[in-house]
Protein backbone atom coordinates (compact mmCIF):
# COMPACT_ATOMS: atom_id res chain seq x y z
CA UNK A 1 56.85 -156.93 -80.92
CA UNK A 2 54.50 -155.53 -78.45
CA UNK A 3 51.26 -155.93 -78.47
CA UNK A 4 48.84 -152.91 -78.03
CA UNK A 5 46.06 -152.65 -75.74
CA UNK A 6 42.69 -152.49 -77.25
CA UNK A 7 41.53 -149.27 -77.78
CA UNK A 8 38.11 -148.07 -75.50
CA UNK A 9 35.09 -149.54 -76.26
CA UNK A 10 31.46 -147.53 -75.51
CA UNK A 11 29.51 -150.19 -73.81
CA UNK A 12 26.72 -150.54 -76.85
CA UNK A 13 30.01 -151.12 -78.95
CA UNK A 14 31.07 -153.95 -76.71
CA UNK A 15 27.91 -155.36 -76.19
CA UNK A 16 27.44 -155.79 -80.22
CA UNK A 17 30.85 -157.14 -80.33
CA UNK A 18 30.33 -159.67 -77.57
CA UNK A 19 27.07 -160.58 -79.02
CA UNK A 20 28.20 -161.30 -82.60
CA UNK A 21 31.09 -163.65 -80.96
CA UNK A 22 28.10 -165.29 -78.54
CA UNK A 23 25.84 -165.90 -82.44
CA UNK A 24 28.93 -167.10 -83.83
CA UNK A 25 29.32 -169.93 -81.55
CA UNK A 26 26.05 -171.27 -82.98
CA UNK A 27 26.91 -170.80 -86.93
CA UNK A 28 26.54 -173.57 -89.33
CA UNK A 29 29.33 -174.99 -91.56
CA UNK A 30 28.94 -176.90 -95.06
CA UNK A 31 31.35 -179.93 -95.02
CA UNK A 32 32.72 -181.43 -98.15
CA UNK A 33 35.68 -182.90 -100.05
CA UNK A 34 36.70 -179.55 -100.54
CA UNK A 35 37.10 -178.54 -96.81
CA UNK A 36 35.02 -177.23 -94.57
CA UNK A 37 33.19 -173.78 -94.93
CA UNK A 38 31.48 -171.07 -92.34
CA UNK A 39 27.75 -170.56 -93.64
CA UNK A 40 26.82 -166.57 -93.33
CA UNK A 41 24.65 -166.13 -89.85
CA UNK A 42 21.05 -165.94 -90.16
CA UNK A 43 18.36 -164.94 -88.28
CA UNK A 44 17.81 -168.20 -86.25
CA UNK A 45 21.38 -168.49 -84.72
CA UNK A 46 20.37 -164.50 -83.83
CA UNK A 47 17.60 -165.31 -82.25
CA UNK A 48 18.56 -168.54 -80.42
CA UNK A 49 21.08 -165.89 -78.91
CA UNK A 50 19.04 -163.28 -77.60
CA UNK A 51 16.31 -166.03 -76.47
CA UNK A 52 19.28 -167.25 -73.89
CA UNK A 53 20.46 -163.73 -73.64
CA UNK A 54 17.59 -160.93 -73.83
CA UNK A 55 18.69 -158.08 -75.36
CA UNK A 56 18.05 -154.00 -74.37
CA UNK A 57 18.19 -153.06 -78.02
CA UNK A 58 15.69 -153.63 -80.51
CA UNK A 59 16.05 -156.22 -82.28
CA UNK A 60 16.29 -154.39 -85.90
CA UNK A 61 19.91 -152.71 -84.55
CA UNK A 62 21.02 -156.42 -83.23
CA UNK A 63 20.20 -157.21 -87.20
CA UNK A 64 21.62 -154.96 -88.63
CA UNK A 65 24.78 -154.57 -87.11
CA UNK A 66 25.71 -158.66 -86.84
CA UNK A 67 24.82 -158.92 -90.89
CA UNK A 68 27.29 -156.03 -91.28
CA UNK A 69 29.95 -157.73 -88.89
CA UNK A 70 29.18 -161.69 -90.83
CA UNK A 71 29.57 -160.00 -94.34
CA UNK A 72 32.87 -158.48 -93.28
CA UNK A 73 33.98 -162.01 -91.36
CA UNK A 74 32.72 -163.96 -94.66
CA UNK A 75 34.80 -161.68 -96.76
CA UNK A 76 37.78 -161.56 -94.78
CA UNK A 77 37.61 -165.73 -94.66
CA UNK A 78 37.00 -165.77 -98.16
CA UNK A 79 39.82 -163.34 -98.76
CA UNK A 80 41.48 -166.18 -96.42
CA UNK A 81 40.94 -169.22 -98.75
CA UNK A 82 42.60 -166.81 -102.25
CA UNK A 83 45.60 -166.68 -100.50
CA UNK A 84 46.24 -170.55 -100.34
């Protein structure tokens, strides 16, 4: 099977995409006898970002848009763990 490109991106589109995988680098995990779990990004790991990496958009769109892309990573890794 063939894999497809990736469809176009709009530069503010890649630019929130690239950031949210540049914040996740710094996310916190919970370790236990139970495994070991992501923690949901907070505002901290955002703004250690965009103090290494200043942003051009304010920083209420860089919030809202990363929360919206964590919950949907949290759920999808959650959705991850049913399946075992």
């Amino acid at each position: 099977m063939d894999v497809p490109d990736e469809p176009p991106q709009d530069p503010i589109t890649a630019y929130m995409l690239n950031t949210f995988r540049g914040v996740c680098r710094g996310r916190r995990y919970i370790s236990g006898m139970g495994g070991v779990f992501p923690m949901p990004l907070s505002a901290r790991e955002i703004s250690d970002w965009l103090e290494a990496h200043p942003s051009p958009m304010s920083r209420d769109e860089i919030d809202v848009v990363l929360f919206e892309l964590d919950r949907i990573f949290m759920e999808e890794d959650g959705d991850d763990d049913e399946e075992d």
